[in-house]
Protein backbone atom coordinates (compact mmCIF):
# COMPACT_ATOMS: atom_id res chain seq x y z
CA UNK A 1 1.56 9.31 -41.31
CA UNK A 2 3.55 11.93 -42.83
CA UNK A 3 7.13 13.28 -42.48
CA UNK A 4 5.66 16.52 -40.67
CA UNK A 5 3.20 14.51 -38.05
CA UNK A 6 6.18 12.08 -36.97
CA UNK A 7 8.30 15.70 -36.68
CA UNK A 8 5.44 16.34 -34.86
CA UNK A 9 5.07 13.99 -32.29
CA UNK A 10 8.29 13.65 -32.06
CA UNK A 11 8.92 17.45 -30.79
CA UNK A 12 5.25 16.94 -28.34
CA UNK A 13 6.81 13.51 -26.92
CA UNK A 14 10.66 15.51 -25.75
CA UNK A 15 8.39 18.29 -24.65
CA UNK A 16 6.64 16.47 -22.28
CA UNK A 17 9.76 13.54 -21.53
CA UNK A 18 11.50 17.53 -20.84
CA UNK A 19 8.71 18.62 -18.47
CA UNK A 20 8.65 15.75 -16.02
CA UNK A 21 12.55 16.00 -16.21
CA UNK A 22 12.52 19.32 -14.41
CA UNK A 23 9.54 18.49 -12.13
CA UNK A 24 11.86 16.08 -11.02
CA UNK A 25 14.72 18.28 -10.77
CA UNK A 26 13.35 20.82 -9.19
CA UNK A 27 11.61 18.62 -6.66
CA UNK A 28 14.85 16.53 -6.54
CA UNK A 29 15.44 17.31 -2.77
CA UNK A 30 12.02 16.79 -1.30
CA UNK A 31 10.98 13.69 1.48
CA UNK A 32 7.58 12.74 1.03
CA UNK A 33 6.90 10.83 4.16
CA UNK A 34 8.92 8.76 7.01
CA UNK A 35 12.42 7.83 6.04
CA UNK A 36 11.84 9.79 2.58
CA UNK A 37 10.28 8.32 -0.81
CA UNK A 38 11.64 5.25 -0.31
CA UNK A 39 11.73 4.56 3.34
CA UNK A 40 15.56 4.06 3.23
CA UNK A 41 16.27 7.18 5.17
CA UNK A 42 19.10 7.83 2.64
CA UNK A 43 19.35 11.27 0.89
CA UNK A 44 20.47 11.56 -2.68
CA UNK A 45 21.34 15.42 -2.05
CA UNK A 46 24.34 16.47 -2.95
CA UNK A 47 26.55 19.98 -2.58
CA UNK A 48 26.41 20.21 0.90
CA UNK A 49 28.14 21.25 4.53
CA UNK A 50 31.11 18.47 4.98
CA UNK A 51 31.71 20.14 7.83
CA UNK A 52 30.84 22.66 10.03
CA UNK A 53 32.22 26.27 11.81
CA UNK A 54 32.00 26.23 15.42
CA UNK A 55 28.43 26.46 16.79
CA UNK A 56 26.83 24.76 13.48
CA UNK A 57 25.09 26.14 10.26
CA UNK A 58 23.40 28.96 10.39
CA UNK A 59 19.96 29.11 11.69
CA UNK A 60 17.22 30.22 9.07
CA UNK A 61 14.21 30.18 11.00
CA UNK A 62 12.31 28.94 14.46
CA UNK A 63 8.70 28.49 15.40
CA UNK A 64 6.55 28.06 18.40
CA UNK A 65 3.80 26.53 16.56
CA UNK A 66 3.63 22.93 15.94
CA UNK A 67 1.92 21.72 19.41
CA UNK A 68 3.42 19.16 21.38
CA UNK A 69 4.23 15.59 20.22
CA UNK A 70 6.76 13.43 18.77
CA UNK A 71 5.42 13.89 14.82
CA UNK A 72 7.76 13.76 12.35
CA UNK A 73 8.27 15.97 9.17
CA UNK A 74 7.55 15.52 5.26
CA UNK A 75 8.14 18.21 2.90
CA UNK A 76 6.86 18.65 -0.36
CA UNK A 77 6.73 21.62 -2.91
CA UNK A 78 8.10 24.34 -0.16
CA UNK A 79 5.62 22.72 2.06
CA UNK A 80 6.19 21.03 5.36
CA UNK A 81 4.36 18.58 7.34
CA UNK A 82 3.74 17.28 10.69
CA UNK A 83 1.26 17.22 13.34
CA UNK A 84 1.18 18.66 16.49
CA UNK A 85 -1.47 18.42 20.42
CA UNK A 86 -3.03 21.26 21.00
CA UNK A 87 -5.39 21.49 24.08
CA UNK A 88 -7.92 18.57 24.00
CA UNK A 89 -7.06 17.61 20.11
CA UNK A 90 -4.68 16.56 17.60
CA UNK A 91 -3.90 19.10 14.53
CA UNK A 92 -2.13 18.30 11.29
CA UNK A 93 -0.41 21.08 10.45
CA UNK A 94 1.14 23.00 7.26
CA UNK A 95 4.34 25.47 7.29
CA UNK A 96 6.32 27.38 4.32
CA UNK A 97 9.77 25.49 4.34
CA UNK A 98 11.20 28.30 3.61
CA UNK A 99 10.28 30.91 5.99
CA UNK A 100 8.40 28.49 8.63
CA UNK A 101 5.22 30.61 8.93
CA UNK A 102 2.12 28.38 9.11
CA UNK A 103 0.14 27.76 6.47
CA UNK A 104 -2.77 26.16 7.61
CA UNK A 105 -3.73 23.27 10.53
CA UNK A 106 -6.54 20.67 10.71
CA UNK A 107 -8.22 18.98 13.26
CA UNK A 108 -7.44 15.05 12.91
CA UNK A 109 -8.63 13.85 16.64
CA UNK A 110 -8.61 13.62 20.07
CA UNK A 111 -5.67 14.12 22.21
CA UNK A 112 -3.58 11.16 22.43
CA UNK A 113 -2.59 10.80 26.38
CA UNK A 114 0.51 8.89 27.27
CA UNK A 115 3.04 9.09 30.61
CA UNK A 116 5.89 9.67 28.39
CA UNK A 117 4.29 13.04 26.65
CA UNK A 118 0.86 13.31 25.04
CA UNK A 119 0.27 13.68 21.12
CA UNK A 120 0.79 12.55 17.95
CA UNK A 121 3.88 10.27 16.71
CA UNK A 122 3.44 9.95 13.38
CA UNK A 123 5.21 11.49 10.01
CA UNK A 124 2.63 12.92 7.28
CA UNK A 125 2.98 11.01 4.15
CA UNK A 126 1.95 13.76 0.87
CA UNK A 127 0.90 11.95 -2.83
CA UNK A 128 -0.79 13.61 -5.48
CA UNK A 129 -1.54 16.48 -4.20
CA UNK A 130 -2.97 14.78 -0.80
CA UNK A 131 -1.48 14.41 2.63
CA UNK A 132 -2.13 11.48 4.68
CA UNK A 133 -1.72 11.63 8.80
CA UNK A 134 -2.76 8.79 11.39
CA UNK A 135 -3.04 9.96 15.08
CA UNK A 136 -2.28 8.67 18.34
CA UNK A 137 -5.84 6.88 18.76
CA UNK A 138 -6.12 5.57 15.04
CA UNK A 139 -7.92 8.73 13.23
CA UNK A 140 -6.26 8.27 9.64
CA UNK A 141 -7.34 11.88 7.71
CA UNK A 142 -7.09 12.62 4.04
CA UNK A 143 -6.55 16.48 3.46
CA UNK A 144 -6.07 18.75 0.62
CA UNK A 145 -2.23 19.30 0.49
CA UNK A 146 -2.67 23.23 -0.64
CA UNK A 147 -5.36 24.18 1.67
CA UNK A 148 -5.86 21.48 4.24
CA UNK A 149 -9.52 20.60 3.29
CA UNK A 150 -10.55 17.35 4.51
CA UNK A 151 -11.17 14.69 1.98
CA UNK A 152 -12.11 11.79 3.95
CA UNK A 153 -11.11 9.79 7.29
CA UNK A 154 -11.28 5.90 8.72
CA UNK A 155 -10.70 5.10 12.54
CA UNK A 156 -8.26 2.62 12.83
CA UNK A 157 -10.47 1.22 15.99
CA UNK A 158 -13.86 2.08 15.13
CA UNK A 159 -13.54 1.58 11.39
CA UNK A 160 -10.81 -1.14 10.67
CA UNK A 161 -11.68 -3.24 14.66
CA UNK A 162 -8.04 -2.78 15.54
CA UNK A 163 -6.82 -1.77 19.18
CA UNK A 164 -4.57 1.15 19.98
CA UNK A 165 -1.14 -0.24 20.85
CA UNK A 166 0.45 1.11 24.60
CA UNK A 167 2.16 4.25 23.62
CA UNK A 168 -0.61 5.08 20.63
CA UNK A 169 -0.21 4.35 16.85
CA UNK A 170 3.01 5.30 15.53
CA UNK A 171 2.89 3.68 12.47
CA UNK A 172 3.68 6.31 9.16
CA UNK A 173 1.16 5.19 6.79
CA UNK A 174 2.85 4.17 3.04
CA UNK A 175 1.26 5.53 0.01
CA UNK A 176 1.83 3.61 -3.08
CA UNK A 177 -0.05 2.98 -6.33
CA UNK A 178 -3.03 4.33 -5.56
CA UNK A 179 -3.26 2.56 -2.11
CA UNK A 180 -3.03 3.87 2.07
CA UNK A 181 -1.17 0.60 3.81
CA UNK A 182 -1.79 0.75 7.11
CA UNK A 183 -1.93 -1.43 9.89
CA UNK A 184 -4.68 -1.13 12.39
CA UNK A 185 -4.52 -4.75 13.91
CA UNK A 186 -6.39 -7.33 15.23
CA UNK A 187 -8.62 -10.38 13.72
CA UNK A 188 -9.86 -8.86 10.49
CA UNK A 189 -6.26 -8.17 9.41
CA UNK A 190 -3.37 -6.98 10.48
CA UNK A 191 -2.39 -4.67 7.72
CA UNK A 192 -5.19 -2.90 5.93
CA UNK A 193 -5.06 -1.54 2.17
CA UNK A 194 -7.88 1.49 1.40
CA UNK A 195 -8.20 3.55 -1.77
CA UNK A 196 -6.20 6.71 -1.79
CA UNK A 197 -8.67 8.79 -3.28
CA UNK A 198 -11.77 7.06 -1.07
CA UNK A 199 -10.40 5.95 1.86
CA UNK A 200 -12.68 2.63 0.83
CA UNK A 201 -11.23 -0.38 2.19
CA UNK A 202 -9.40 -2.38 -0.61
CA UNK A 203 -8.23 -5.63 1.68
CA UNK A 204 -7.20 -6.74 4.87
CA UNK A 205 -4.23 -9.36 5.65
CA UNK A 206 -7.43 -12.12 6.46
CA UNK A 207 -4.52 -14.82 7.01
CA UNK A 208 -2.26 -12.32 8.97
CA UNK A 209 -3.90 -11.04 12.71
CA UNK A 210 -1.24 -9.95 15.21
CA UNK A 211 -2.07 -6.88 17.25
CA UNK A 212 -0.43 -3.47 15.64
CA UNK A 213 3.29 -2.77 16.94
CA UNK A 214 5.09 1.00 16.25
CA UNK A 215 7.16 0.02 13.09
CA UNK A 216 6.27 1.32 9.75
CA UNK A 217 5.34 -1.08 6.47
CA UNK A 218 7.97 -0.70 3.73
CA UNK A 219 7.03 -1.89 0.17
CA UNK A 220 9.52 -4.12 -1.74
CA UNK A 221 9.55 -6.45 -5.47
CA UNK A 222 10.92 -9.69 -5.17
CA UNK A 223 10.54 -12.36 -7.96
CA UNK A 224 7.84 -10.25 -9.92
CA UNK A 225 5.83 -9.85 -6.79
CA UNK A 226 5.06 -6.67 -5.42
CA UNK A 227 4.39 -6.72 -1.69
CA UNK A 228 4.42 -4.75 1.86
CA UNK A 229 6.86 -5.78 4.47
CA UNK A 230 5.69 -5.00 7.90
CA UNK A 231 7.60 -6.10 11.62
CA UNK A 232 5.08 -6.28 14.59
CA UNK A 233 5.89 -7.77 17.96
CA UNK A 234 6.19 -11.75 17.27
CA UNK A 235 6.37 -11.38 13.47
CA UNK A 236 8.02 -10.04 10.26
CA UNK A 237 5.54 -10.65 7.18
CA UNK A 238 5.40 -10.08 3.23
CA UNK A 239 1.83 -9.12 2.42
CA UNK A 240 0.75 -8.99 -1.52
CA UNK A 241 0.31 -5.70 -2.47
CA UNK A 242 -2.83 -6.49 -4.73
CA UNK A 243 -4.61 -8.68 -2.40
CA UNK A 244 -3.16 -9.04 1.26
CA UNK A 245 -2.48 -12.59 0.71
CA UNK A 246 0.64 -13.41 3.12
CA UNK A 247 3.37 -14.52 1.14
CA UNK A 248 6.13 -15.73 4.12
CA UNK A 249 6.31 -15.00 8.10
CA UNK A 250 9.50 -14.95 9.89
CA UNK A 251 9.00 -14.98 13.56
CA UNK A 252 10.45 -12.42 15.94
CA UNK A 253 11.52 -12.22 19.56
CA UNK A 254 10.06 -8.68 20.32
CA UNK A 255 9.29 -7.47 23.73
CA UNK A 256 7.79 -4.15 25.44
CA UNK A 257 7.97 -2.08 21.37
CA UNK A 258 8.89 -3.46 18.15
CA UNK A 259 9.63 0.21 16.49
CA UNK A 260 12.26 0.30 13.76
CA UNK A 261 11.69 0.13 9.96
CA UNK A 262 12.85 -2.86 8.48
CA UNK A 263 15.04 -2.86 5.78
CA UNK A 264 15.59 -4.39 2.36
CA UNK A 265 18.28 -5.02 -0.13
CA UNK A 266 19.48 -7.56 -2.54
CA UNK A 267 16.66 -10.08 -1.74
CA UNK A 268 17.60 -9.61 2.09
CA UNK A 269 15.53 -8.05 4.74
CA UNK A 270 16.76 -6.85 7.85
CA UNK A 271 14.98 -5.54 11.29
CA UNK A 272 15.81 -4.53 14.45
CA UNK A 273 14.55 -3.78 18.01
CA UNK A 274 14.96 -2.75 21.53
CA UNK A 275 14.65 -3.44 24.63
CA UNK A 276 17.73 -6.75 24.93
CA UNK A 277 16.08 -8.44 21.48
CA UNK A 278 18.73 -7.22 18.83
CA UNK A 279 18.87 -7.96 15.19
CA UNK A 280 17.87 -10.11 12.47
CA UNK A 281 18.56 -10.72 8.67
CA UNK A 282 16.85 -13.65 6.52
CA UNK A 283 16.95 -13.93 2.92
CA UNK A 284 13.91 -14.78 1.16
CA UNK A 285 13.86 -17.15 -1.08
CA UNK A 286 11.22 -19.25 -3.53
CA UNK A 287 9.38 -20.67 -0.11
CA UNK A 288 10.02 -20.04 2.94
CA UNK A 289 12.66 -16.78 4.28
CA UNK A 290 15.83 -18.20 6.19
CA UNK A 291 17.60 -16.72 8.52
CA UNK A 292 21.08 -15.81 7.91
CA UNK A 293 21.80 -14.68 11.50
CA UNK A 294 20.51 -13.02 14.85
CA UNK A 295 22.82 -11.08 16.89
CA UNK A 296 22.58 -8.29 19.58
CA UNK A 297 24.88 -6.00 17.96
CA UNK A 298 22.21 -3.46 16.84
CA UNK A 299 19.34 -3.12 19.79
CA UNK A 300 18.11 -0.40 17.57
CA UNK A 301 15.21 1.54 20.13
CA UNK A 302 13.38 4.28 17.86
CA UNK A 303 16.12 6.17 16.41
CA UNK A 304 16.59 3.96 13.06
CA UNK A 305 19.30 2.54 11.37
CA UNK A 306 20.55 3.27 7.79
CA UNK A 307 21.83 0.55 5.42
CA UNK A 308 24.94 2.46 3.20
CA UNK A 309 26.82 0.70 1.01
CA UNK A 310 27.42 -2.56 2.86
CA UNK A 311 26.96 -1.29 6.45
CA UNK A 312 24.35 -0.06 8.77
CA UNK A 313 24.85 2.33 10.89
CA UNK A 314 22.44 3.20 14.16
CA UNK A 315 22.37 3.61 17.79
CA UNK A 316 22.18 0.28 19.37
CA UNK A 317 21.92 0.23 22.81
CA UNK A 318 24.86 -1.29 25.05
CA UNK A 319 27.31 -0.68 22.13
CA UNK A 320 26.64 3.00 21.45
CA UNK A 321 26.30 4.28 17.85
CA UNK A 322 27.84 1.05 15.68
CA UNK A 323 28.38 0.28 12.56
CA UNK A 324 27.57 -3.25 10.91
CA UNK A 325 28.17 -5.58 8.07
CA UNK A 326 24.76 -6.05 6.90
CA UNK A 327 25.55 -9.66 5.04
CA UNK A 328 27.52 -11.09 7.90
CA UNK A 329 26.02 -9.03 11.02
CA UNK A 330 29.61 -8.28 12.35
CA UNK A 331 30.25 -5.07 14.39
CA UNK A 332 32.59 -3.05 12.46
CA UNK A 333 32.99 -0.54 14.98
CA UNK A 334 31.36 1.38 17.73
CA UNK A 335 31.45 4.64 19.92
CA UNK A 336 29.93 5.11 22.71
CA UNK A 337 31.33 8.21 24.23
CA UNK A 338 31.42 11.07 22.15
CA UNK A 339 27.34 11.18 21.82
CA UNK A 340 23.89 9.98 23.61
CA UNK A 341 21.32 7.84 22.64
CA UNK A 342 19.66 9.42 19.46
CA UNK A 343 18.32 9.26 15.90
CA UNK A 344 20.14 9.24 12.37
CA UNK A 345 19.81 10.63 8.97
CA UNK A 346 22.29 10.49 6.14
CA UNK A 347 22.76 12.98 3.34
CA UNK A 348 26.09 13.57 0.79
CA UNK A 349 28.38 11.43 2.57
CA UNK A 350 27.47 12.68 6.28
CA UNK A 351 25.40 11.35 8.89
CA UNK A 352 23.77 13.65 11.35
CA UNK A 353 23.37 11.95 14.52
CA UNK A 354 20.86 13.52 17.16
CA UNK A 355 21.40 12.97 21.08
CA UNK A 356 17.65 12.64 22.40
CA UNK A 357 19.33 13.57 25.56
CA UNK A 358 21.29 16.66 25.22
CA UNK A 359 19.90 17.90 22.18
CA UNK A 360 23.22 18.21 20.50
CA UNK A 361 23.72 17.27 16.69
CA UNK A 362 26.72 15.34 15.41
CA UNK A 363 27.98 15.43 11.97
CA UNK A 364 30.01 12.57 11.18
CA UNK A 365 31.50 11.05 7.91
CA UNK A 366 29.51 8.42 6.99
CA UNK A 367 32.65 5.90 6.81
CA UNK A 368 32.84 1.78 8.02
CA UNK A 369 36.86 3.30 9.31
CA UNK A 370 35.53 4.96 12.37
CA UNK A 371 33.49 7.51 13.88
CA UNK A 372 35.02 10.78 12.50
CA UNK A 373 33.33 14.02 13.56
CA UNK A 374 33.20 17.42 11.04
CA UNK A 375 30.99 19.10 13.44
CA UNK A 376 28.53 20.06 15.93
CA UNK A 377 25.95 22.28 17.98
CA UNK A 378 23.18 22.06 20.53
CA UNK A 379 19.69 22.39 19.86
CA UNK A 380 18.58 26.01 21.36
CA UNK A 381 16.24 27.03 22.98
CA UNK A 382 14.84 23.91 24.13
CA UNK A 383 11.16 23.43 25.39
CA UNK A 384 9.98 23.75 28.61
CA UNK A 385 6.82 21.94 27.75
CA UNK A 386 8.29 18.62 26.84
CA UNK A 387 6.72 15.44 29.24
CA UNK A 388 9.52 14.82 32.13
CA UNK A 389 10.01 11.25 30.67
CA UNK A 390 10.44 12.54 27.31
CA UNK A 391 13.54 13.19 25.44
CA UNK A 392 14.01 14.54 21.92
CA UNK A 393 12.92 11.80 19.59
CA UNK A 394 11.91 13.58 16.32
CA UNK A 395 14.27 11.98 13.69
CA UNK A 396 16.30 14.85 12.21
CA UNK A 397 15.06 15.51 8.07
CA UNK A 398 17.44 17.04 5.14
CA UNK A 399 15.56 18.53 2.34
CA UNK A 400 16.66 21.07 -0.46
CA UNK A 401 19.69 22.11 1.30
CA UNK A 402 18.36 22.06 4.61
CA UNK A 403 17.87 20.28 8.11
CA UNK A 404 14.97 20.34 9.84
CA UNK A 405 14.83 19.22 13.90
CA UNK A 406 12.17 19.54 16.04
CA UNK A 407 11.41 19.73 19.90
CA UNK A 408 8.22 19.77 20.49
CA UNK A 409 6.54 22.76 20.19
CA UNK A 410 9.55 24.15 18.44
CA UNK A 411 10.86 23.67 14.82
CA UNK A 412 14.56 24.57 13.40
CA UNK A 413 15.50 25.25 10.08
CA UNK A 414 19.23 25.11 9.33
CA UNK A 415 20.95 25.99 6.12
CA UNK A 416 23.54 22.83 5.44
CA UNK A 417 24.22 23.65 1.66
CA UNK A 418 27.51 24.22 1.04
């Protein structure tokens, strides 16, 4: 090879090394599915609000549109997600980020029914071009992210032989090397894998057959082995990402829901859960996990907790938002006055803290010395549509400079960037 093809390849390999470069910047600020890319819930935007005027950023846009339900968002090239009851059926729906007209909507199932507010729970997940939503009775659809064309769909139930849990599935299917992780239940496997592209089932957890709960699967490597961590009611498993062999099973005291995401960091996974049952780290080791303790400090419901630095911060109920040593499990501090029950999200060195009550959105430095406010505003207009039991329990979403809430029917864009 001579002088000129080496200058040659050499010029096509930072050509191409510069191309995904700014892909990457200029998708930099997007959130693919629940919790973002990597299900930590934490935001690597930067440049924004640190605090705000009276009555909150400005508000860029509003709509009517997205049905009822309690579906979260994912946003991906000026695109966002979520799904939405309308009439007898569940939609997944498409709208610009931007301006917050629709795009385009779907038809993924029949209505989900429940006493605390019909419709779907989930959060779209968006790979490749695809988006990926699950609804409330287990119909798991494959759609063209551009112009919501169906590409395929499996029934959790009448596909997979799982059973719909109380309040629906929840669940926020994971996407990840080529593979939909799901978990439909029951005695041919708890978790299921199936081909992104196919929706052909790859494996099913044969060893692993506890009933579906409402948290969502998180994928993790630990000593060379990739696999899927998943909480359900009685359990917390590792499942091997290539062939759903269970690699360890920590058991769990869950009762009524087992919702939040579990977490993992330095060889350490931690979970949480409602309902009096509390909180839980183990470390995992070469055999078998051990525990490292169990408290009640966090009784995290459904509005998540974020590990930063070496603290986790959440809602836990009894204690009021906390924050918590995630090694040792000891309550740093607490506050239980200045806001509701709510969800969390963390971007740039703030939290935004949402009262599922009230409506009204805290900004707080995201500190382990104290709860220190730089901000608020109330949610308005509020629905009138919203299920009498219901509260506001869509998980509040940063993304390119922006937040995104969402009660029922109704979506807000705010402009955060500073």
């Amino acid at each position: 090879m001579d002088r000129k093809e080496v200058f040659t390849m050499k010029i096509q390999l930072f050509l191409v090394t510069l191309f995904f470069t700014l892909s990457h910047l200029l998708n930099a600020g997007d959130w693919t599915g629940w919790r973002g890319d990597d299900r930590t819930d934490v935001s690597e935007e930067t440049g924004l609000l640190q605090s705000w005027p009276e009555g909150g950023p400005k508000q860029t846009w509003t709509s009517k549109e997205a049905g009822l339900g309690y579906s979260g968002f994912s946003i991906a090239n000026g695109t966002l997600y979520t799904m939405g009851a309308f009439g007898d059926e569940e939609r997944l729906l498409a709208f610009d980020a931007g301006s917050g007209k629709k795009i385009w909507e779907l038809k993924t199932g029949d209505l989900l029914t429940n006493n605390w507010g019909d419709g779907p729970r989930m959060t779209p997940s968006v790979s490749n071009g695809l988006v990926y939503s699950l609804g409330g009775r287990g119909n798991l659809i494959c759609a063209d992210a551009k112009n919501g064309k169906e590409k395929w769909n499996v029934h959790l139930v009448k596909d997979l032989g799982g059973k719909v849990p109380g309040w629906g599935y929840t669940e926020s299917v994971l996407i990840d090397q080529g593979r939909v992780i799901c978990t439909p239940g029951g005695k041919k496997g708890t978790l299921a894998a199936l081909d992104a592209k196919t929706g052909k089932v790859l494996w099913r957890s044969k060893e692993f057959t506890d009933g579906a709960q409402y948290s969502s699967p998180i994928v993790i490597e630990h000593q060379g082995k990739r696999q899927y961590v998943q909480l359900v009611m009685k359990n917390l498993v590792g499942i091997e990402a290539t062939s759903g062999k269970l690699l360890w099973k920590s058991g769990w005291p869950g009762k009524v829901a087992v919702i939040p995401t579990p977490i993992y960091a330095d060889n350490h996974v931690y979970v949480s859960s409602g309902y009096g049952v509390g909180c839980k780290l183990i470390e995992l080791g070469k055999d078998s996990p051990i525990d490292v303790y169990e408290n009640k400090v966090m009784k995290n419901h459904h509005g998540g907790v974020i590990k930063l630095g070496d603290y986790l911060y959440g809602y836990s109920d009894g204690y009021g938002w906390v924050c918590q040593n995630f090694k040792s499990g000891e309550l740093k501090w607490n506050e239980k006055k200045a806001l509701g029950k709510g969800a969390i999200a963390y971007a740039d060195n703030r939290f935004y803290c949402l009262g599922e009550g009230d409506g009204r959105v805290l900004l707080i430095e995201a500190t382990p010395q104290g709860w220190k406010p730089q901000g608020q505003f109330k949610i308005s207009p509020q629905t009138e549509k919203r299920n009498p039991k219901g509260k506001i329990w869509t998980h509040p979403v940063i993304s390119n400079g922006k937040l995104y809430l969402r009660d029922q029917e109704l979506l807000f864009c705010y402009d955060i960037k500073g």
